[in-house]
N, C-alpha and C. Protein backbone atom coordinates (compact mmCIF):
# COMPACT_ATOMS: atom_id res chain seq x y z
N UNK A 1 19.97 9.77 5.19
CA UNK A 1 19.81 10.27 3.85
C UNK A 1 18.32 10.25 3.48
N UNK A 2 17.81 11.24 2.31
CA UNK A 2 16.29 11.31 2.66
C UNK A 2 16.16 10.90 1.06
N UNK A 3 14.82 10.55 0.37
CA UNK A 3 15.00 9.83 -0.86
C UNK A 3 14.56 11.18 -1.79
N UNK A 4 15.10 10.72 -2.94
CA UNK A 4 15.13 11.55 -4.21
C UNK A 4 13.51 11.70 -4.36
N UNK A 5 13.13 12.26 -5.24
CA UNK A 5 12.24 12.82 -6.11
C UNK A 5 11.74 11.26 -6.60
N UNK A 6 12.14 10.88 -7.54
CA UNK A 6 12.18 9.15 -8.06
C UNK A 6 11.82 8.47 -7.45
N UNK A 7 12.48 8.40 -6.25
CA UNK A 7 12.15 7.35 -4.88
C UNK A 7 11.22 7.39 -4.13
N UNK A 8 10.64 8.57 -3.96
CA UNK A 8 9.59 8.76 -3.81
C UNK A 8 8.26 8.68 -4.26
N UNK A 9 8.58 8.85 -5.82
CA UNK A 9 7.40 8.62 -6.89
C UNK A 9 7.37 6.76 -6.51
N UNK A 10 8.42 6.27 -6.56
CA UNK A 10 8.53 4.67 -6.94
C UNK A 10 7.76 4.29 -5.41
N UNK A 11 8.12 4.67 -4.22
CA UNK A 11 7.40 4.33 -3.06
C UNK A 11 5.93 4.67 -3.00
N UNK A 12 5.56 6.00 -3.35
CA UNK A 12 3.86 5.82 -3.53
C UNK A 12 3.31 5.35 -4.28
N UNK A 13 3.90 5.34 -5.51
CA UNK A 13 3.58 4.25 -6.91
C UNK A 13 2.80 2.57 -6.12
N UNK A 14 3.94 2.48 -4.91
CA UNK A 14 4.10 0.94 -4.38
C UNK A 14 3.00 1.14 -3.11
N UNK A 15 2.34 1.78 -3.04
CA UNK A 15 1.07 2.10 -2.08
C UNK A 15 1.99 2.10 -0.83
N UNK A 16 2.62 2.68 -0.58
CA UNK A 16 3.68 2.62 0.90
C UNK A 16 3.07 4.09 1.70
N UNK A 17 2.58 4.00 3.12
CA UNK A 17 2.47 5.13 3.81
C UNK A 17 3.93 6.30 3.68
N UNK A 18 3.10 7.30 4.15
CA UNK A 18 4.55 8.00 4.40
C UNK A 18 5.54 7.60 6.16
N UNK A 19 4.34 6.63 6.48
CA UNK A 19 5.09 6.60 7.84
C UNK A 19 5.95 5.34 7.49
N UNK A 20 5.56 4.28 6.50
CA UNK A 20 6.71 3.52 5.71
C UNK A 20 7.51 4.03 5.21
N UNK A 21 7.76 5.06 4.18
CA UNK A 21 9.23 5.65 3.58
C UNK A 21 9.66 6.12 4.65
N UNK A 22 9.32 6.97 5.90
CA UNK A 22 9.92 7.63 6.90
C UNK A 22 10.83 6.61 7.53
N UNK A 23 10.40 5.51 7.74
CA UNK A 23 10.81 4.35 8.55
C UNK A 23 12.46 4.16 7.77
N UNK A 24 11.87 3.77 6.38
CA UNK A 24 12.91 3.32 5.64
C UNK A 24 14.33 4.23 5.43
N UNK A 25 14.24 5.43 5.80
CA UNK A 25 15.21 6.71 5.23
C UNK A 25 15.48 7.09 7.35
N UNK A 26 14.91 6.54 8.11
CA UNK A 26 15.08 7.17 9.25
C UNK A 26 14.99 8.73 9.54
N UNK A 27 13.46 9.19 9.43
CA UNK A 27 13.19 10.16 9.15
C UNK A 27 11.57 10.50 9.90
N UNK A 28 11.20 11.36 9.78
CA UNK A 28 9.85 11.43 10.52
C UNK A 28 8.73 11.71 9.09
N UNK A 29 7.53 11.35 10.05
CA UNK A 29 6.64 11.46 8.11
C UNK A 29 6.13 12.66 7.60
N UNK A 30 6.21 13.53 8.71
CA UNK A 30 6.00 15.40 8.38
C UNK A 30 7.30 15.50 7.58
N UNK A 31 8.40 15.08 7.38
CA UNK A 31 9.89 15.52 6.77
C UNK A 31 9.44 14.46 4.94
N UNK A 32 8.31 13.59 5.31
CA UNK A 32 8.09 13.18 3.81
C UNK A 32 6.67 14.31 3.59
N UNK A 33 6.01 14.18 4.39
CA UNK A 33 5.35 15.03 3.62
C UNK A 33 5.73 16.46 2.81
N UNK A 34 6.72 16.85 3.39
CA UNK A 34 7.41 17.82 3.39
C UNK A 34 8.14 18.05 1.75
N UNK A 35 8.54 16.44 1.77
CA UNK A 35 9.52 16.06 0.37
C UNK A 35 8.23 16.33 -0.56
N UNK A 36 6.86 15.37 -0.51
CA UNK A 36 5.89 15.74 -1.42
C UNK A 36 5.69 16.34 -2.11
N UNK A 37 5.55 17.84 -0.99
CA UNK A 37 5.10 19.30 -0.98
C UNK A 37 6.03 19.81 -2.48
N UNK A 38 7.19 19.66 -1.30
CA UNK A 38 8.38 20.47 -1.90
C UNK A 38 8.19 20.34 -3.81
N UNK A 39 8.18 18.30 -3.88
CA UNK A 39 8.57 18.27 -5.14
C UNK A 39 7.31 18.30 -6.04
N UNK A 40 6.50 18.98 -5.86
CA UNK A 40 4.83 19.12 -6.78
C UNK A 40 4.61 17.77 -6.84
N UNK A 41 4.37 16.45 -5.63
CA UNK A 41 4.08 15.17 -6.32
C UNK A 41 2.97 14.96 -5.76
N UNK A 42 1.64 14.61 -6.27
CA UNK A 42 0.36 14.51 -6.05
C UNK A 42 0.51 12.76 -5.41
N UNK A 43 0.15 12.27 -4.39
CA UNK A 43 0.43 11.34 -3.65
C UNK A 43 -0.76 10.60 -3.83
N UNK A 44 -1.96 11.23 -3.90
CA UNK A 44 -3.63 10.73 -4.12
C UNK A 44 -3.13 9.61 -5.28
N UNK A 45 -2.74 10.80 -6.59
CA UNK A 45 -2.79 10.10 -7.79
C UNK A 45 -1.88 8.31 -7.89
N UNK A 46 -0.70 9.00 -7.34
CA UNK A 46 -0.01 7.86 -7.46
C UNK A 46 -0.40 6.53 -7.01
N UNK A 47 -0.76 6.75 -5.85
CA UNK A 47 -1.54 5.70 -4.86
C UNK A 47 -3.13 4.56 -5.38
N UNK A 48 -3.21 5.71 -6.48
CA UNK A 48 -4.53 5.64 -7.20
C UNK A 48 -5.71 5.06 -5.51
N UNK A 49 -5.60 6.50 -5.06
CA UNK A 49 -6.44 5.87 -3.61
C UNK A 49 -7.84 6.07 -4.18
N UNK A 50 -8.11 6.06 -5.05
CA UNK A 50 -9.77 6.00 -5.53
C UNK A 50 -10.20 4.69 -6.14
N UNK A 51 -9.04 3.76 -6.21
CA UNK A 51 -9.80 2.24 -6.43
C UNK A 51 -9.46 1.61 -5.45
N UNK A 52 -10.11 0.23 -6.08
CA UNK A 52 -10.33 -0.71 -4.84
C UNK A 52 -8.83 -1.87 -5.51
N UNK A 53 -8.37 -2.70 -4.19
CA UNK A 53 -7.17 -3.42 -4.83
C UNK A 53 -7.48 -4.51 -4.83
N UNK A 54 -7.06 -5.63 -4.87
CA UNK A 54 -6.75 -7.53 -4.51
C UNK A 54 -5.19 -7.42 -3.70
N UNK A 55 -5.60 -7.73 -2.56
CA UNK A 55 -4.05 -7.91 -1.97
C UNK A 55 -3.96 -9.29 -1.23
N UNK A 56 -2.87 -9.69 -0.64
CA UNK A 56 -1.63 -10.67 0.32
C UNK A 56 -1.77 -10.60 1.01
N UNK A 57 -1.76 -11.31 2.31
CA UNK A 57 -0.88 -11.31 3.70
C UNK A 57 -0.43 -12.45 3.54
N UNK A 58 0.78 -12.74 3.88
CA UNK A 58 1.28 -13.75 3.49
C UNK A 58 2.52 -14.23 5.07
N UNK A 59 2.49 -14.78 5.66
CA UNK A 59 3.37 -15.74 6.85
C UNK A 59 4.43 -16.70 6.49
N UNK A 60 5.45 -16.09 6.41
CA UNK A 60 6.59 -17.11 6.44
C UNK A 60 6.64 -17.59 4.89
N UNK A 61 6.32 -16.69 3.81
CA UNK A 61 6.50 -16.99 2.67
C UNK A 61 5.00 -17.87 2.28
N UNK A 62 4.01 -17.99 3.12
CA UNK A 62 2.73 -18.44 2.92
C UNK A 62 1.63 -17.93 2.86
N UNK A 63 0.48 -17.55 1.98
CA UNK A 63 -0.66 -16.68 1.70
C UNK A 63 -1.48 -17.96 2.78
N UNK A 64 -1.58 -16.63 3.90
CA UNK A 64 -2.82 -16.66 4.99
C UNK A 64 -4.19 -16.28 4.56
N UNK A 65 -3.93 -14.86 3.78
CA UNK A 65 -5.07 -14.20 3.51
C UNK A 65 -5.32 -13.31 1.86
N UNK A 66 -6.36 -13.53 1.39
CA UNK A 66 -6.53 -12.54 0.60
C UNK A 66 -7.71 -11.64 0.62
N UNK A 67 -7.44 -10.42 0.11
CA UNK A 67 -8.77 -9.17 0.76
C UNK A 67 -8.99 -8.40 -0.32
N UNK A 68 -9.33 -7.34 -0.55
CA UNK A 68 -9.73 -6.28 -1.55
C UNK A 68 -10.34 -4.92 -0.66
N UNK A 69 -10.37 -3.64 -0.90
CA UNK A 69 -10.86 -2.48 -0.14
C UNK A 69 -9.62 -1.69 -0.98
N UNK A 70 -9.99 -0.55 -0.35
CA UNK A 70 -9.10 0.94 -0.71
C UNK A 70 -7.62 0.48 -0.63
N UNK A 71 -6.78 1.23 -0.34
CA UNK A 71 -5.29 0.72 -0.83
C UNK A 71 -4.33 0.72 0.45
N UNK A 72 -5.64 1.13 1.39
CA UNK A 72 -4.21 1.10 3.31
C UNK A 72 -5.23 0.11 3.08
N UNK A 73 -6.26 -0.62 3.26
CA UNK A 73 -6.90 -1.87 4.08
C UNK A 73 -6.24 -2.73 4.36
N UNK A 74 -5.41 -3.43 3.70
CA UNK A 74 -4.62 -4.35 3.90
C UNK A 74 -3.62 -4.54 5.42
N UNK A 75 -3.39 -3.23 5.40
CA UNK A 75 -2.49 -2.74 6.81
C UNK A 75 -3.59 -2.35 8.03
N UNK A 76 -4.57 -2.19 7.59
CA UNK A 76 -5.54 -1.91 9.31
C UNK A 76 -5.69 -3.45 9.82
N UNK A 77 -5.67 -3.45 11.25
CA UNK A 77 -5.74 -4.62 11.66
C UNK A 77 -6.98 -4.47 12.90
N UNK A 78 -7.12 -2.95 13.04
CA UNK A 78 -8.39 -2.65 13.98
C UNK A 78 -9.77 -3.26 13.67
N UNK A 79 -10.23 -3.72 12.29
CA UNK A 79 -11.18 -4.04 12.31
C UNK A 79 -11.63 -5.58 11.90
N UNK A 80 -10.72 -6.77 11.86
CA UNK A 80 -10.27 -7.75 11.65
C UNK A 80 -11.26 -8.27 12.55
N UNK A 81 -11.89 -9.38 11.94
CA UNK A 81 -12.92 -9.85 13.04
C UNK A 81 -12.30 -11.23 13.60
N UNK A 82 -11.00 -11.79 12.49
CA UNK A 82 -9.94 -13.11 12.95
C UNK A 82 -9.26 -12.58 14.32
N UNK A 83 -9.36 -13.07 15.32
CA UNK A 83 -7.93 -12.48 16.13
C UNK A 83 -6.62 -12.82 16.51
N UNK A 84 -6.60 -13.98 15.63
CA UNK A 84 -5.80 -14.44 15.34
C UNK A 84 -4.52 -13.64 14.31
N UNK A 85 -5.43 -13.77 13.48
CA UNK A 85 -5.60 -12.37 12.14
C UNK A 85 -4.31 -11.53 12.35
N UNK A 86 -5.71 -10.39 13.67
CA UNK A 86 -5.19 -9.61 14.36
C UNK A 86 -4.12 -9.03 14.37
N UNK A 87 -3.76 -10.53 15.81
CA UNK A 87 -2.78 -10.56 16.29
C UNK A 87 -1.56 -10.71 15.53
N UNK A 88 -1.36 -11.48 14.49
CA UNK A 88 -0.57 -11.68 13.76
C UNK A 88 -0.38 -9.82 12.71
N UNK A 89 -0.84 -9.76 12.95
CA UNK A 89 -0.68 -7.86 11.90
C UNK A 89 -0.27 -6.82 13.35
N UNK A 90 -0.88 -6.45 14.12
CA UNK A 90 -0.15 -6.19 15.28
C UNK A 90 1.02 -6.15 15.28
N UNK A 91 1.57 -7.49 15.46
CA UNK A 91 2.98 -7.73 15.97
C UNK A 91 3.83 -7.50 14.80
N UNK A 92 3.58 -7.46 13.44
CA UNK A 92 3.77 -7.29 12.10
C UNK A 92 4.52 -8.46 11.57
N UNK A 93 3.90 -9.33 11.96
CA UNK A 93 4.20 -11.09 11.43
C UNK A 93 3.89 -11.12 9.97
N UNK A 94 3.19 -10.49 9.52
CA UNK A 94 2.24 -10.58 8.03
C UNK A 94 3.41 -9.24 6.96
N UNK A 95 3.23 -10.54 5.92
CA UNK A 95 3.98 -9.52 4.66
C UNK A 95 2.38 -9.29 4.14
N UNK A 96 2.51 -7.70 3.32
CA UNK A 96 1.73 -8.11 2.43
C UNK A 96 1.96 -7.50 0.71
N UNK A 97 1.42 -8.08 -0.02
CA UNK A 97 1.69 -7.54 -1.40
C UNK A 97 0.52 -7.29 -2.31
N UNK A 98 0.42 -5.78 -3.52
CA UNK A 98 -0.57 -5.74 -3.95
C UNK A 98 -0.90 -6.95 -5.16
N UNK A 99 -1.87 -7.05 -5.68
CA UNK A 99 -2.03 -8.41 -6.66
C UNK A 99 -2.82 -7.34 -7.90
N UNK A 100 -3.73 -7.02 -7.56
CA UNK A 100 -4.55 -5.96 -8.62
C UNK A 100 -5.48 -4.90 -8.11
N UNK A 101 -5.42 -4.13 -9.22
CA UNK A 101 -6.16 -3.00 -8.94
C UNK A 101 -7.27 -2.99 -9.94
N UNK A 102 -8.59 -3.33 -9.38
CA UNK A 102 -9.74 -3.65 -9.40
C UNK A 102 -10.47 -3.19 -10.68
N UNK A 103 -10.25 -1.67 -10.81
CA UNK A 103 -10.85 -1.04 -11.81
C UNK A 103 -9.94 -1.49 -12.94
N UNK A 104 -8.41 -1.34 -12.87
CA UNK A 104 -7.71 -1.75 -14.14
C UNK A 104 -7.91 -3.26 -14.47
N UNK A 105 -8.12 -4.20 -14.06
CA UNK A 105 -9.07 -5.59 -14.39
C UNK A 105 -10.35 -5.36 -14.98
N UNK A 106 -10.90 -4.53 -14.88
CA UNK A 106 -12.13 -4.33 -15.73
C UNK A 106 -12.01 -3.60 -16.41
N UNK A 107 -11.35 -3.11 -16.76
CA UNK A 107 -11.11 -2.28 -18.05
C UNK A 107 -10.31 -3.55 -18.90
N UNK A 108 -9.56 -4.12 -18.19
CA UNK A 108 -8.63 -5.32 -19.59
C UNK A 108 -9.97 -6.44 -19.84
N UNK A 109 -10.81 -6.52 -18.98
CA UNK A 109 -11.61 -7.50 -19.30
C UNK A 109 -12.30 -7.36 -20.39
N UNK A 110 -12.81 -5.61 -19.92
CA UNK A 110 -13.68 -5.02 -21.07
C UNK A 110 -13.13 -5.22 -22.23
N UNK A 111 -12.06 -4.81 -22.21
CA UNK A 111 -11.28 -4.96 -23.45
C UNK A 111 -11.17 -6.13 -24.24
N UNK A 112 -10.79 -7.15 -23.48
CA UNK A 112 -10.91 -8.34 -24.33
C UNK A 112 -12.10 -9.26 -24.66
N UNK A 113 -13.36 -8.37 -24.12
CA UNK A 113 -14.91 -8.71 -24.73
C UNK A 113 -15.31 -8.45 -25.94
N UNK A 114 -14.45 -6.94 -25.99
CA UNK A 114 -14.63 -6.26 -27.27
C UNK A 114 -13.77 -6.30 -28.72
């Protein structure tokens, strides 16, 4: 079964690749891009891939790591200088979760200066 319109908004909303929803619906990620297309949903926007985040990796219910960069960084493991790290993202040992989005923290900050 392939996901709604909704489900889709709610998965890029959640910074998820399309090769993650593909995974999840058992599907290939040209057949999400496809859904995108189809349903006029701007994927940039949702993703808000123009800021920077605060994210997780987290082991066995335990924060290993915390990072910040664009909104896939969290998931590259190619440039990890831990190899431990790494290795542990590789094998996909590591949860991870977003915490904040960088620019919207400075805007509430601003806000409560003023």
């Amino acid at each position: 079964m392939l996901p709604t319109k909704e489900q889709l908004i709610q998965h890029l909303t959640d910074k998820m690749t399309n090769q993650d929803i593909a995974n999840i619906y058992g599907t290939s990620f040209q057949k999400i891009i496809h859904l995108i297309k189809k349903n006029g949903i701007n994927p940039n926007e949702l993703r808000k891939e123009n800021t920077q985040i605060v994210y997780e990796h987290e082991l066995n219910g335990v924060v290993v790591y915390i990072g910040s960069g664009v909104w896939y960084r969290c998931r590259r493991y190619t440039n990890r200088g831990n190899l431990e790290h790494k290795k542990l993202m590789q094998e996909g040992k590591l949860t991870y979760k977003f915490l904040a989005d960088l620019i919207q923290k400075k805007k509430q900050d601003n806000m409560k200066q003023n």
